[in-house]
PDB file of N, CA and C in Angstrom:
ATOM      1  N   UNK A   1      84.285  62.931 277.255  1.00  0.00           N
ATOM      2  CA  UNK A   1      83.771  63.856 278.248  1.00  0.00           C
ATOM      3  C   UNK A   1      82.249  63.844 278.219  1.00  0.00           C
ATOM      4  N   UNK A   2      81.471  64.635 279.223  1.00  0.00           N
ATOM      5  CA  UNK A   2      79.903  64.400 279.731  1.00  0.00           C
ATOM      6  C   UNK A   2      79.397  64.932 278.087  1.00  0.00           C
ATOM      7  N   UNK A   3      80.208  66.445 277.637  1.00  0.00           N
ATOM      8  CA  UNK A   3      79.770  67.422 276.941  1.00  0.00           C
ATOM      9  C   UNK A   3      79.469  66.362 275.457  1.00  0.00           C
ATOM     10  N   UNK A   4      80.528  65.366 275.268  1.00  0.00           N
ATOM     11  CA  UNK A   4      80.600  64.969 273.603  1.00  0.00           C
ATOM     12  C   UNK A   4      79.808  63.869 274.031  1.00  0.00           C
ATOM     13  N   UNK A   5      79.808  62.914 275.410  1.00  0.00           N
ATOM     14  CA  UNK A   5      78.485  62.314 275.195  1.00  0.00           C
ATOM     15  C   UNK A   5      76.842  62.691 275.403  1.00  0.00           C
ATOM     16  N   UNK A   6      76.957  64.120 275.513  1.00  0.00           N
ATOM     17  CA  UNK A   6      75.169  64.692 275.341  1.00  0.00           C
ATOM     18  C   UNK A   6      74.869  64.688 273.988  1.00  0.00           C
ATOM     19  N   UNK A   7      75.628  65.551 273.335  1.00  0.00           N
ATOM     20  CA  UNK A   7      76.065  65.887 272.015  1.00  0.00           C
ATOM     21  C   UNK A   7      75.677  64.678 270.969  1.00  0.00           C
ATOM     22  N   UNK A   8      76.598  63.338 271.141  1.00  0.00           N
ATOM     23  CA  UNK A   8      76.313  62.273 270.502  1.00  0.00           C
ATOM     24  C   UNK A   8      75.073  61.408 270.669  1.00  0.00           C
ATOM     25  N   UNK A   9      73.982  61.744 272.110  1.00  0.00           N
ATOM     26  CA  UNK A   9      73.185  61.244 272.124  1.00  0.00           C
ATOM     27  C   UNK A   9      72.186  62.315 271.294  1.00  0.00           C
ATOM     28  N   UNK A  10      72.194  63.491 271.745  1.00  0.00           N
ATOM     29  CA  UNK A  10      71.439  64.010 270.964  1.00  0.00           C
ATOM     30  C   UNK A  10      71.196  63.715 269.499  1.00  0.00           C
ATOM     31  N   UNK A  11      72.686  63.785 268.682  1.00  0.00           N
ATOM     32  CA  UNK A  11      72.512  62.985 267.765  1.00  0.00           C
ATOM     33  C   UNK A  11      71.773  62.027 266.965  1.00  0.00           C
ATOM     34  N   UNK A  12      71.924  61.413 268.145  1.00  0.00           N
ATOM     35  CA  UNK A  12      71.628  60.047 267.638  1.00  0.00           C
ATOM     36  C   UNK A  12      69.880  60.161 268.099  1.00  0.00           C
ATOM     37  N   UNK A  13      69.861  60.298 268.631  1.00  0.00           N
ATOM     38  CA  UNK A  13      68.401  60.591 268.890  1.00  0.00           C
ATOM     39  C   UNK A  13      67.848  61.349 267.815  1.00  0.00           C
ATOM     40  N   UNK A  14      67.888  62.743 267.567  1.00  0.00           N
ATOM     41  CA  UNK A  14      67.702  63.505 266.347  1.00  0.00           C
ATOM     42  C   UNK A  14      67.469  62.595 265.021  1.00  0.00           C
ATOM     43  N   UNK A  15      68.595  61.619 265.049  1.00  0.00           N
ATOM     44  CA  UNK A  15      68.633  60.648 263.749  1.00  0.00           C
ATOM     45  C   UNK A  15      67.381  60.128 264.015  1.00  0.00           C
ATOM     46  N   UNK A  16      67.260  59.261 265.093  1.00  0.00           N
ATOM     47  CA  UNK A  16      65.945  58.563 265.280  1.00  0.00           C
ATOM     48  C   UNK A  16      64.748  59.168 264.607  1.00  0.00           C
ATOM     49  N   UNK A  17      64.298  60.232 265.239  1.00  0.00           N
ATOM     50  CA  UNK A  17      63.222  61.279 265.551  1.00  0.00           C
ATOM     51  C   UNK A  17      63.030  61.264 263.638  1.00  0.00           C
ATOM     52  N   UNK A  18      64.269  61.392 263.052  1.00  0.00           N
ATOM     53  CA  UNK A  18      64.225  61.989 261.330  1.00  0.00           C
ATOM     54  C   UNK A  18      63.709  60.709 261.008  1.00  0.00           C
ATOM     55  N   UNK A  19      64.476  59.319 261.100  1.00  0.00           N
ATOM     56  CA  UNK A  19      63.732  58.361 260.544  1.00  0.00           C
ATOM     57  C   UNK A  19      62.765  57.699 260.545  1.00  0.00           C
ATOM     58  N   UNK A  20      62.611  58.090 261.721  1.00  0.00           N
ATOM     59  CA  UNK A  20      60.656  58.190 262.064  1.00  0.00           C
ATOM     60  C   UNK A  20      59.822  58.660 260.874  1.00  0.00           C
ATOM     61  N   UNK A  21      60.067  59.564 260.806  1.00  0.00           N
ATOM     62  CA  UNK A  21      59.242  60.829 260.305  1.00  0.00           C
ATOM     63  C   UNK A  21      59.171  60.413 258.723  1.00  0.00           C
ATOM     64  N   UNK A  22      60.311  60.122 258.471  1.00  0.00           N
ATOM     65  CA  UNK A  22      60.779  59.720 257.118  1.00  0.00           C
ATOM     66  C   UNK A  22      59.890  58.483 256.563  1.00  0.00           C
ATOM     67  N   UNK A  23      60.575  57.132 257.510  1.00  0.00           N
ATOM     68  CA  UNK A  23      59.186  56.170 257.506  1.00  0.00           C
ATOM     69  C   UNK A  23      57.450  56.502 257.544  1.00  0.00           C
ATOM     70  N   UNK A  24      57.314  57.254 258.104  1.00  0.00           N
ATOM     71  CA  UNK A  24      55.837  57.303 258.357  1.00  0.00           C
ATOM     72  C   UNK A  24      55.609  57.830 257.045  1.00  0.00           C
ATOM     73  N   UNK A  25      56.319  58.803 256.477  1.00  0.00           N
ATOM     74  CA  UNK A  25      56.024  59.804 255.060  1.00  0.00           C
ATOM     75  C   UNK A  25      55.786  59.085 254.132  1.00  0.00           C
ATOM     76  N   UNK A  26      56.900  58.476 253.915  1.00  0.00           N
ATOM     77  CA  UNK A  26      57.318  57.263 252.972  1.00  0.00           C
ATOM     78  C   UNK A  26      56.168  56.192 252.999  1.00  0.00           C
ATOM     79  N   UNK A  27      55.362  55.944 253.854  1.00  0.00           N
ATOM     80  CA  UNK A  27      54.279  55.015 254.207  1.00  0.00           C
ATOM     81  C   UNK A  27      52.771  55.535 253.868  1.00  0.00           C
ATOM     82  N   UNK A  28      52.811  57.173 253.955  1.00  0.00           N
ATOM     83  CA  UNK A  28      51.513  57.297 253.278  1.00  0.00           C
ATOM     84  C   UNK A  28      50.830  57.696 254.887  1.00  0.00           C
ATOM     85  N   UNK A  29      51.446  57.700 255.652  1.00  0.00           N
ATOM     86  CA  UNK A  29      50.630  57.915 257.364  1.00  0.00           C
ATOM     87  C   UNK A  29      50.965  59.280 257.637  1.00  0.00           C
ATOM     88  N   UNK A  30      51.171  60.369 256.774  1.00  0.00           N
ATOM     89  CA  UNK A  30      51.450  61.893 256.771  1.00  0.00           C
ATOM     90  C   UNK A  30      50.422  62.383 255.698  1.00  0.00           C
ATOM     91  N   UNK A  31      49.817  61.544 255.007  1.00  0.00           N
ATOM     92  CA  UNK A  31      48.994  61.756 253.730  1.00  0.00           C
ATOM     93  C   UNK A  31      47.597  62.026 254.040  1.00  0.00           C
ATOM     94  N   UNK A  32      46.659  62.165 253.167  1.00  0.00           N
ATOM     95  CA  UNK A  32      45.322  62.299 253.194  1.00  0.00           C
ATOM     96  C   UNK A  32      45.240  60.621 254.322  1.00  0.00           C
ATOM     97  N   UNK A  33      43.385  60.946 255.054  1.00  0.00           N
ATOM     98  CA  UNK A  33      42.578  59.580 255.873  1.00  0.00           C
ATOM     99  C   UNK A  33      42.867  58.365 254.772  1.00  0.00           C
ATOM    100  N   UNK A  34      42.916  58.550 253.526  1.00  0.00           N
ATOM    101  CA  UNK A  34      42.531  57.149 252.869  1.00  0.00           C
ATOM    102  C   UNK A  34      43.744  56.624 252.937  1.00  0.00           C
ATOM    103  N   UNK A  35      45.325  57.189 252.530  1.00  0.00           N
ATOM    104  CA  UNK A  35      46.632  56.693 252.610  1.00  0.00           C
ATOM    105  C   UNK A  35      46.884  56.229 254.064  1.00  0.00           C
ATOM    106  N   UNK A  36      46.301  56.855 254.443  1.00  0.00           N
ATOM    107  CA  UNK A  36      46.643  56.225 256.339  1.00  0.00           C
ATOM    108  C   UNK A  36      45.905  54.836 256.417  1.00  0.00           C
ATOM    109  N   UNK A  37      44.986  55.025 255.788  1.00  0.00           N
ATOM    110  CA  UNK A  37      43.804  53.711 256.393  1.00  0.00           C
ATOM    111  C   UNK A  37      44.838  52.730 255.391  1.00  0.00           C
ATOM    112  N   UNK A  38      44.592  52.758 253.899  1.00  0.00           N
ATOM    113  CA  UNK A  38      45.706  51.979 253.431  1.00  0.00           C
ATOM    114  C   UNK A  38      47.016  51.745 253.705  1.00  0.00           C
ATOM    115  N   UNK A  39      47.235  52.197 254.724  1.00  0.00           N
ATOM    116  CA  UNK A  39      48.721  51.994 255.558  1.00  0.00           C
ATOM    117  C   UNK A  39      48.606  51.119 256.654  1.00  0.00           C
ATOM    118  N   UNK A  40      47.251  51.075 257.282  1.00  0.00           N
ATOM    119  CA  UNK A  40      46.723  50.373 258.290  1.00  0.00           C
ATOM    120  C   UNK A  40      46.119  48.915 257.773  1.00  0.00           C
ATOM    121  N   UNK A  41      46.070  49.021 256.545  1.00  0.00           N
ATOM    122  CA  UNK A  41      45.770  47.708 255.936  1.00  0.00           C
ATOM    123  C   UNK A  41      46.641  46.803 255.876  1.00  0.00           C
ATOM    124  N   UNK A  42      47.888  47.331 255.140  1.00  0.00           N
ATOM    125  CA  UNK A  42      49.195  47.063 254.814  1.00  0.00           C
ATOM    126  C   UNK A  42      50.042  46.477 255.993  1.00  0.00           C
ATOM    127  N   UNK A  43      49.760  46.976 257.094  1.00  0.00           N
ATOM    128  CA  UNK A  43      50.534  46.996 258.437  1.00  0.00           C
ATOM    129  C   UNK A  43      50.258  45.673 258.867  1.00  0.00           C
ATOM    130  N   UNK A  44      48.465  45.624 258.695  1.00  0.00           N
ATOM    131  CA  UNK A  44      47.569  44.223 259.886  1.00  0.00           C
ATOM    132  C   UNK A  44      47.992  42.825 258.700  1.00  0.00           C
ATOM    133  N   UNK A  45      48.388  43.223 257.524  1.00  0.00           N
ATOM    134  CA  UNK A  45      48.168  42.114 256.465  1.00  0.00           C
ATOM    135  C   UNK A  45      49.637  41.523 256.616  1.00  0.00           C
ATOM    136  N   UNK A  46      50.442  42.107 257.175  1.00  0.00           N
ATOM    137  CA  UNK A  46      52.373  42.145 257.150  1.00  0.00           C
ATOM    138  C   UNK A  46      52.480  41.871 258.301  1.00  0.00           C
ATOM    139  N   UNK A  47      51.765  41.756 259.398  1.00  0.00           N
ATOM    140  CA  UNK A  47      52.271  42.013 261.199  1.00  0.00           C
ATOM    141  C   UNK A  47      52.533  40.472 261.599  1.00  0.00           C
ATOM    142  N   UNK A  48      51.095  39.538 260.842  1.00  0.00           N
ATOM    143  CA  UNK A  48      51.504  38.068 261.023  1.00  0.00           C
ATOM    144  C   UNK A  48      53.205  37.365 260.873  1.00  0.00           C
ATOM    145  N   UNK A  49      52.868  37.284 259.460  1.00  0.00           N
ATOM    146  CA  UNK A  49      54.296  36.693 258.628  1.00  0.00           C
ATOM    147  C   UNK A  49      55.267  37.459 258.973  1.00  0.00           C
ATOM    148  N   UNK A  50      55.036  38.830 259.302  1.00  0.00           N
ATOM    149  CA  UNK A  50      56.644  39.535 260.489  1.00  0.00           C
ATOM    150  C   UNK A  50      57.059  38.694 261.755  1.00  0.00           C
ATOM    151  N   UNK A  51      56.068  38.563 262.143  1.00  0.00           N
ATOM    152  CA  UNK A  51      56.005  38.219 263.506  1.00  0.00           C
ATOM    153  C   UNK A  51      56.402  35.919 263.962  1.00  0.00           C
ATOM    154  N   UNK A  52      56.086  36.253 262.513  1.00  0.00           N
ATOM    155  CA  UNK A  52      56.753  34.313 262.367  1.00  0.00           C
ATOM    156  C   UNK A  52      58.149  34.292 261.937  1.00  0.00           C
ATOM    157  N   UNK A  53      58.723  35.380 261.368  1.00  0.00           N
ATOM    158  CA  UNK A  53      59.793  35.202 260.520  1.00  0.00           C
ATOM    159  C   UNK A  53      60.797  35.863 261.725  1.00  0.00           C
ATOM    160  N   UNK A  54      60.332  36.705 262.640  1.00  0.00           N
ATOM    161  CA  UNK A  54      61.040  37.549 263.923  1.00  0.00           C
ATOM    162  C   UNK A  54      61.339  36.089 264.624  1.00  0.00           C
ATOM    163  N   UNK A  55      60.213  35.288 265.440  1.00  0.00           N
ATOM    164  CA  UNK A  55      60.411  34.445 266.302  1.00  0.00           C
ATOM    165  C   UNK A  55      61.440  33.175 265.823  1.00  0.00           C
ATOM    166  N   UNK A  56      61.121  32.607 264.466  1.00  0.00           N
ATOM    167  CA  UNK A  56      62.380  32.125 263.929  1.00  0.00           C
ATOM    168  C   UNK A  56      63.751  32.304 263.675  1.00  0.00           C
ATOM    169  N   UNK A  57      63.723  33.639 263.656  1.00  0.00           N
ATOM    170  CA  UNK A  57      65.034  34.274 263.918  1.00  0.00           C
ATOM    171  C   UNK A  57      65.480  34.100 264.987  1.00  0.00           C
ATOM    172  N   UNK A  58      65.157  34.185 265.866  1.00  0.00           N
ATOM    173  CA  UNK A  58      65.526  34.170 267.601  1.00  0.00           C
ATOM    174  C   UNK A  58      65.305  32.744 267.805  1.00  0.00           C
ATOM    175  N   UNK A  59      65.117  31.819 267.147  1.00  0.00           N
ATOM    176  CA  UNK A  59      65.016  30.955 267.696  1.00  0.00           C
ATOM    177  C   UNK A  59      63.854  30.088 268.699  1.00  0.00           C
ATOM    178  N   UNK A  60      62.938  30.891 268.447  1.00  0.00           N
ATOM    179  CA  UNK A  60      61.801  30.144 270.006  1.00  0.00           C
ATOM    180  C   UNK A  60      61.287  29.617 268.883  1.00  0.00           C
ATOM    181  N   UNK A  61      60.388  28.742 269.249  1.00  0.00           N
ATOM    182  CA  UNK A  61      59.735  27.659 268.340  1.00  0.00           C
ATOM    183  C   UNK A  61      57.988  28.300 268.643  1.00  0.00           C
ATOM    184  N   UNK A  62      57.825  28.302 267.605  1.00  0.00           N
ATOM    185  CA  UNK A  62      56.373  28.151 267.394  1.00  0.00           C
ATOM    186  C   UNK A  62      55.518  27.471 266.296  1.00  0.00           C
ATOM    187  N   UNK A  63      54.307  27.016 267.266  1.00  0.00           N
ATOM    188  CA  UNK A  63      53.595  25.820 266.174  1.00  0.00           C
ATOM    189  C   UNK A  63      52.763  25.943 265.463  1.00  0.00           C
ATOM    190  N   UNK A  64      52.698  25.554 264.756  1.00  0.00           N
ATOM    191  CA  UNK A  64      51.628  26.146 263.076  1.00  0.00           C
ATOM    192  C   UNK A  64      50.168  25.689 264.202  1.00  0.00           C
ATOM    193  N   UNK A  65      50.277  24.495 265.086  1.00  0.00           N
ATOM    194  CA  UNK A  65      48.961  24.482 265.840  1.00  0.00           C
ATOM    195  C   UNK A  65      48.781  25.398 266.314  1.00  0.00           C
ATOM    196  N   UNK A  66      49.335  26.150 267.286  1.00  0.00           N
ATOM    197  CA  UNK A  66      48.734  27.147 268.440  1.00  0.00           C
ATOM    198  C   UNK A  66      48.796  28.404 267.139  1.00  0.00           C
ATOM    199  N   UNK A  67      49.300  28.843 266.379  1.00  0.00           N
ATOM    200  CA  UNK A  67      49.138  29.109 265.835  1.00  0.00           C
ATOM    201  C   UNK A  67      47.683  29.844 265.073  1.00  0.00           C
ATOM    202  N   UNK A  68      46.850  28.311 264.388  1.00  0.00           N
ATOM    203  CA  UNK A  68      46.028  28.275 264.174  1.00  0.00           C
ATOM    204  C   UNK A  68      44.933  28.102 265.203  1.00  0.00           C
ATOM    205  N   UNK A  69      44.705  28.164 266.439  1.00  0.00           N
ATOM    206  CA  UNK A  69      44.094  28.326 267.576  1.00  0.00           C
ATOM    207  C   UNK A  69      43.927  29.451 268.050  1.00  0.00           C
ATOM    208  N   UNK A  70      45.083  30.380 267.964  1.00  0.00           N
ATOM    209  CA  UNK A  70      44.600  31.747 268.468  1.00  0.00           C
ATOM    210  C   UNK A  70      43.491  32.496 267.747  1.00  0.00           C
ATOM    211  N   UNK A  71      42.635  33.574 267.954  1.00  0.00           N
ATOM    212  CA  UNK A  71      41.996  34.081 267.307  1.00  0.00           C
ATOM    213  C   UNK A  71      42.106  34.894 266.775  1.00  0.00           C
ATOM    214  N   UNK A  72      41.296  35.520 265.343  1.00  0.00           N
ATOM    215  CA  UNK A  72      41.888  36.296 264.505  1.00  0.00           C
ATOM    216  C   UNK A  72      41.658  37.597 264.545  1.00  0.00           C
ATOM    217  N   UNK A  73      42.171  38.013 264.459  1.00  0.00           N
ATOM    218  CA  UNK A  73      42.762  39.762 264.751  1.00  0.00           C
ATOM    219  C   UNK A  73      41.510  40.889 264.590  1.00  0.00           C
ATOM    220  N   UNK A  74      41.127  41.255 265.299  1.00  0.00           N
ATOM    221  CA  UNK A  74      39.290  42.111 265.512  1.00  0.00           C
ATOM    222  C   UNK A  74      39.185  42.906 264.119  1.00  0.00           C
ATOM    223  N   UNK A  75      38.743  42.566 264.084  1.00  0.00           N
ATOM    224  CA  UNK A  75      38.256  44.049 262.565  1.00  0.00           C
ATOM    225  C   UNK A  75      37.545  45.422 263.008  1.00  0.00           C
ATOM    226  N   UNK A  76      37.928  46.227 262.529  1.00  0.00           N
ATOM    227  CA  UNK A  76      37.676  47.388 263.356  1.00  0.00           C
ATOM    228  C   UNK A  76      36.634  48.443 261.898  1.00  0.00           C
ATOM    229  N   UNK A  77      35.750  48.652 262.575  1.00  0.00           N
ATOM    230  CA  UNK A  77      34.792  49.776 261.659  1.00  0.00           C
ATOM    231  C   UNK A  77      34.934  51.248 261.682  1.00  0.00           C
ATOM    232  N   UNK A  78      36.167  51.587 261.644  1.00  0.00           N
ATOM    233  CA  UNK A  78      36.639  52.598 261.969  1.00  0.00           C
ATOM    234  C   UNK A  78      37.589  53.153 261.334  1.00  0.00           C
ATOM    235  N   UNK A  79      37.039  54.829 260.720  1.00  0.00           N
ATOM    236  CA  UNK A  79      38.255  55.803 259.689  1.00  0.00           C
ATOM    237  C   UNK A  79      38.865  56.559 259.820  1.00  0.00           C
ATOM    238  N   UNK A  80      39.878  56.203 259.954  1.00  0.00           N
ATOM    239  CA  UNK A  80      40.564  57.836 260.591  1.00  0.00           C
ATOM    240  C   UNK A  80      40.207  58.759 260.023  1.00  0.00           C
ATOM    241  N   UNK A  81      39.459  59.105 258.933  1.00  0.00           N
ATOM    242  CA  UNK A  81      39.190  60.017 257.631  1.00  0.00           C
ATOM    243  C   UNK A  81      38.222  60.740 258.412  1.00  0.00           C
ATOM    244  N   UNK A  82      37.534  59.938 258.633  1.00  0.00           N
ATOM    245  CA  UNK A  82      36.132  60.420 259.016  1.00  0.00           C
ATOM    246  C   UNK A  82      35.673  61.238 260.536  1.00  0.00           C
ATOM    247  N   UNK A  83      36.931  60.319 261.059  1.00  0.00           N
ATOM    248  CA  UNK A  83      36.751  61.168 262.563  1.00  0.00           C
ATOM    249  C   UNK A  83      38.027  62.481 262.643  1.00  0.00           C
ATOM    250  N   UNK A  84      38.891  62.549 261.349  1.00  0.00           N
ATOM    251  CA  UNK A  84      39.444  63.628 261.748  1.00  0.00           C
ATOM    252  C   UNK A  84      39.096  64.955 261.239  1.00  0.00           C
ATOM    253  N   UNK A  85      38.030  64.728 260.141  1.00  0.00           N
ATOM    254  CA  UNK A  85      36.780  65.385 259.294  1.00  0.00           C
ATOM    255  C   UNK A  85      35.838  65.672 260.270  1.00  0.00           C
ATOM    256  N   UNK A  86      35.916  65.096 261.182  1.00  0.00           N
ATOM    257  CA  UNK A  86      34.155  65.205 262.403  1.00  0.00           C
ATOM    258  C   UNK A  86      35.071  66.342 263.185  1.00  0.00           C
ATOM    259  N   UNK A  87      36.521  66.309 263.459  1.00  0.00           N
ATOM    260  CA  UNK A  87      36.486  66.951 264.452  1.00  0.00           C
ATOM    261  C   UNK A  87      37.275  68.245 263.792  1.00  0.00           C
ATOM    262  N   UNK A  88      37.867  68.013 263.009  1.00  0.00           N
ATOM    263  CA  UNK A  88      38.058  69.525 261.772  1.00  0.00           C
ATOM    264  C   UNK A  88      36.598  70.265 261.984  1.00  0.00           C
ATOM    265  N   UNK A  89      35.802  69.779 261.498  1.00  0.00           N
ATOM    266  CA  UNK A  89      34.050  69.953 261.216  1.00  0.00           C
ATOM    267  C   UNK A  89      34.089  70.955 262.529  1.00  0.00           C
ATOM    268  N   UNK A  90      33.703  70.047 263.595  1.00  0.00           N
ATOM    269  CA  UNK A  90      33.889  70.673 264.983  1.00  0.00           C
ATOM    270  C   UNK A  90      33.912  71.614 265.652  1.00  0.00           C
ATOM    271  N   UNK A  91      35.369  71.763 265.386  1.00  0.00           N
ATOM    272  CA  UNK A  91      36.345  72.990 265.595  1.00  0.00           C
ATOM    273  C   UNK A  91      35.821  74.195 264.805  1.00  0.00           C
ATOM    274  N   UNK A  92      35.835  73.938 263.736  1.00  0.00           N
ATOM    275  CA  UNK A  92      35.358  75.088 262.719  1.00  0.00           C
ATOM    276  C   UNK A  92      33.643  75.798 262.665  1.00  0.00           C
ATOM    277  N   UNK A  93      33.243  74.536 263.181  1.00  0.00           N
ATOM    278  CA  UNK A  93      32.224  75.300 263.924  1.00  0.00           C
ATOM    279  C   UNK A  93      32.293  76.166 264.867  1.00  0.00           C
ATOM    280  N   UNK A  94      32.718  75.404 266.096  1.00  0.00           N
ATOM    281  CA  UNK A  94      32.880  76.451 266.606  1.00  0.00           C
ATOM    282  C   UNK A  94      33.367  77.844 266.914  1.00  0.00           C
ATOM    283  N   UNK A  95      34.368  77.511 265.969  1.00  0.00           N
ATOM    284  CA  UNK A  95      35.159  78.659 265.357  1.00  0.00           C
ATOM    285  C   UNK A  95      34.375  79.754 264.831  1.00  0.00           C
ATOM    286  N   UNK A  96      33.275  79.562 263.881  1.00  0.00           N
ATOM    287  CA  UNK A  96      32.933  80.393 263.609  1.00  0.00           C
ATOM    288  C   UNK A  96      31.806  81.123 263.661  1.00  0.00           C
ATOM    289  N   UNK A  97      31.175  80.594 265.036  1.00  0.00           N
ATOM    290  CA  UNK A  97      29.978  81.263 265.947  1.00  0.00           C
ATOM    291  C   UNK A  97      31.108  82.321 266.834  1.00  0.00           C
ATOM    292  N   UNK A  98      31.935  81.990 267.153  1.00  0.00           N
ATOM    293  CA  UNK A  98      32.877  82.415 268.016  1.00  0.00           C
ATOM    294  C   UNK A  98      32.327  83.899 268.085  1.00  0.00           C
ATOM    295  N   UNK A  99      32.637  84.295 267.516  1.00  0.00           N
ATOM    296  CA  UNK A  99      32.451  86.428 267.194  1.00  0.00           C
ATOM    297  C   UNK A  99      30.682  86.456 267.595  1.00  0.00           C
ATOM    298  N   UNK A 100      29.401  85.921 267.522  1.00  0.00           N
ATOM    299  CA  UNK A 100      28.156  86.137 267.833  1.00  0.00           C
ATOM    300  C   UNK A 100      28.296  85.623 269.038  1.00  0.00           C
ATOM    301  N   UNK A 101      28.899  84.528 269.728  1.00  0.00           N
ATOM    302  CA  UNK A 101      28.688  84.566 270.931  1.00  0.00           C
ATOM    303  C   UNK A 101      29.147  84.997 272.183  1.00  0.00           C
ATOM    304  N   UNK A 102      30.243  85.793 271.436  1.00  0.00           N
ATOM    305  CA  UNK A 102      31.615  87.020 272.141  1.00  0.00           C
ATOM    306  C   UNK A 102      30.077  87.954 272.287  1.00  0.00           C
ATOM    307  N   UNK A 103      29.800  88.248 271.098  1.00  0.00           N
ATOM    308  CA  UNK A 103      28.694  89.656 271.254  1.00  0.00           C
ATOM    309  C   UNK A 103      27.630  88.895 272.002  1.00  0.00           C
ATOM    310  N   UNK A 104      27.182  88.155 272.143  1.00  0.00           N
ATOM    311  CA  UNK A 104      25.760  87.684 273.356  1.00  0.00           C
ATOM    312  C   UNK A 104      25.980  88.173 274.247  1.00  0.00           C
ATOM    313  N   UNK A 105      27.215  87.465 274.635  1.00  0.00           N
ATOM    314  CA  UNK A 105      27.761  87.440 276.240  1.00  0.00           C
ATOM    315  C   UNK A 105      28.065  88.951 277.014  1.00  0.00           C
ATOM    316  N   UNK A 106      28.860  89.557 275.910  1.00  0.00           N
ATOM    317  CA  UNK A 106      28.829  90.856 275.693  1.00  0.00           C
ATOM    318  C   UNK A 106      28.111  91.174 276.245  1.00  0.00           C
ATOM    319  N   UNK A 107      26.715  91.558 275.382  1.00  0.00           N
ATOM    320  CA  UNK A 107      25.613  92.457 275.640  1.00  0.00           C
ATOM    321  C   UNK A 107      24.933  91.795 277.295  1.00  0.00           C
ATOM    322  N   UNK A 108      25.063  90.437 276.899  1.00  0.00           N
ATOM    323  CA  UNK A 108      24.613  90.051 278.285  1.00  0.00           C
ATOM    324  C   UNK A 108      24.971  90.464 279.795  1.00  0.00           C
ATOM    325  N   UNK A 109      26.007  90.659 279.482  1.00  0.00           N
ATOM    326  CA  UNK A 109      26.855  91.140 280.660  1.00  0.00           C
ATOM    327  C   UNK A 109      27.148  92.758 280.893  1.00  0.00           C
ATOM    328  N   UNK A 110      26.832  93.788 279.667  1.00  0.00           N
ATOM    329  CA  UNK A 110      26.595  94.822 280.180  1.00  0.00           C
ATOM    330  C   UNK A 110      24.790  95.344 280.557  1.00  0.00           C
ATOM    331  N   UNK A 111      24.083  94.558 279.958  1.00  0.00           N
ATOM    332  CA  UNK A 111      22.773  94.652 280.944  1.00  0.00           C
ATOM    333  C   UNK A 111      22.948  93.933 281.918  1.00  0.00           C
ATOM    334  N   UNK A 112      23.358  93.157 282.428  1.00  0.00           N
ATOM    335  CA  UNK A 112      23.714  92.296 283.879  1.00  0.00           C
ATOM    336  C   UNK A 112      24.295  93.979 284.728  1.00  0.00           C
ATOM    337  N   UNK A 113      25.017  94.775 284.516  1.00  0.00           N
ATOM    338  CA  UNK A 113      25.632  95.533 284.940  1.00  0.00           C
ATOM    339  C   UNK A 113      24.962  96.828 284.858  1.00  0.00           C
ATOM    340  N   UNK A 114      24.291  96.828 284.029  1.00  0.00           N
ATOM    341  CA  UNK A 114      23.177  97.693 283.863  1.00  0.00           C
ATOM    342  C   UNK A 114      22.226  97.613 284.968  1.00  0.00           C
ATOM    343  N   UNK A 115      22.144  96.533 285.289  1.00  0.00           N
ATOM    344  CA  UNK A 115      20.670  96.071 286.161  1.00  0.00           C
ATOM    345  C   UNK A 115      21.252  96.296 287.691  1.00  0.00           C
ATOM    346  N   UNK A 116      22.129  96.224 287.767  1.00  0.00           N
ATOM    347  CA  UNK A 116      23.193  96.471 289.357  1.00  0.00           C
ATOM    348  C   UNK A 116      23.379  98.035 289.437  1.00  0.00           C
ATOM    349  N   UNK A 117      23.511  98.605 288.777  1.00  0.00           N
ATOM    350  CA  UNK A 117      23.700  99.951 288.589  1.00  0.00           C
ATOM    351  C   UNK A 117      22.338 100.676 289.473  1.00  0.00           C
ATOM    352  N   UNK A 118      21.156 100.697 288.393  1.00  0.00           N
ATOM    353  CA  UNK A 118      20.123 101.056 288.664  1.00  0.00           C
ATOM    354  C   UNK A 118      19.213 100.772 290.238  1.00  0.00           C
TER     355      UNK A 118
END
C-alpha cells in the first residue's frame, strides 16, 4: 500500500541521513578546523587511486598517458579554521555592541521626536 511505501522510504532515507552523519563523525569533519582540514587532506590524497580503481571496475579503460597529461589538482590556501574563527569573531562582535547601539538609536530617535514635538 501508498502508506507502507512512505513509511519504508522514509526509512530508508532516515538510514541514509544517519550514515551520513556517522561517516562525517567518524572522519573528523564534525571536529575542531584542524580535523576537518586533515580530512580534506586525506580525501584529495585518496580521490586519485579511488577514482582509477572505480573506472576499472566498470570497465572503461583509461591510460596511464592521458592520465599523466591532465593537470594536477589546484592547491588551495585556504582554512576552514580560520574563516570559521573570522566569522564566530564577527558575529560576536557584533553581538556585543548590540545593547550600546539599541541605546544610540534609542536616544536618537526620541530626540528625533523631541524635535517634531516642539
Amino acid at each position: 500500500t501508498v502508506l507502507d511505501f512512505d513509511s519504508s522510504r522514509f526509512v530508508i532515507k532516515g538510514s541514509l541521513a544517519g550514515a551520513a552523519v556517522y561517516v562525517a563523525y567518524d572522519q573528523g569533519l564534525l571536529g575542531s578546523g584542524t580535523q576537518g582540514a586533515e580530512a580534506l587532506r586525506k580525501a584529495q590524497a585518496a580521490l586519485p587511486p579511488a577514482i582509477q580503481e572505480w573506472t576499472s571496475y566498470i570497465g572503461w579503460e583509461v591510460r596511464t598517458v592521458q592520465m599523466n597529461t591532465l593537470p594536477p589538482t589546484p592547491k588551495f590556501d585556504f582554512s576552514p579554521s580560520d574563516s570559521w574563527n573570522k566569522g564566530v569573531q564577527t558575529v560576536m562582535a557584533a553581538l556585543s555592541v548590540a545593547p550600546t547601539r539599541a541605546c544610540e538609536y534609542t536616544m536618537e530617535g526620541w530626540k528625533y521626536m523631541k524635535d517634531l514635538v516642539k
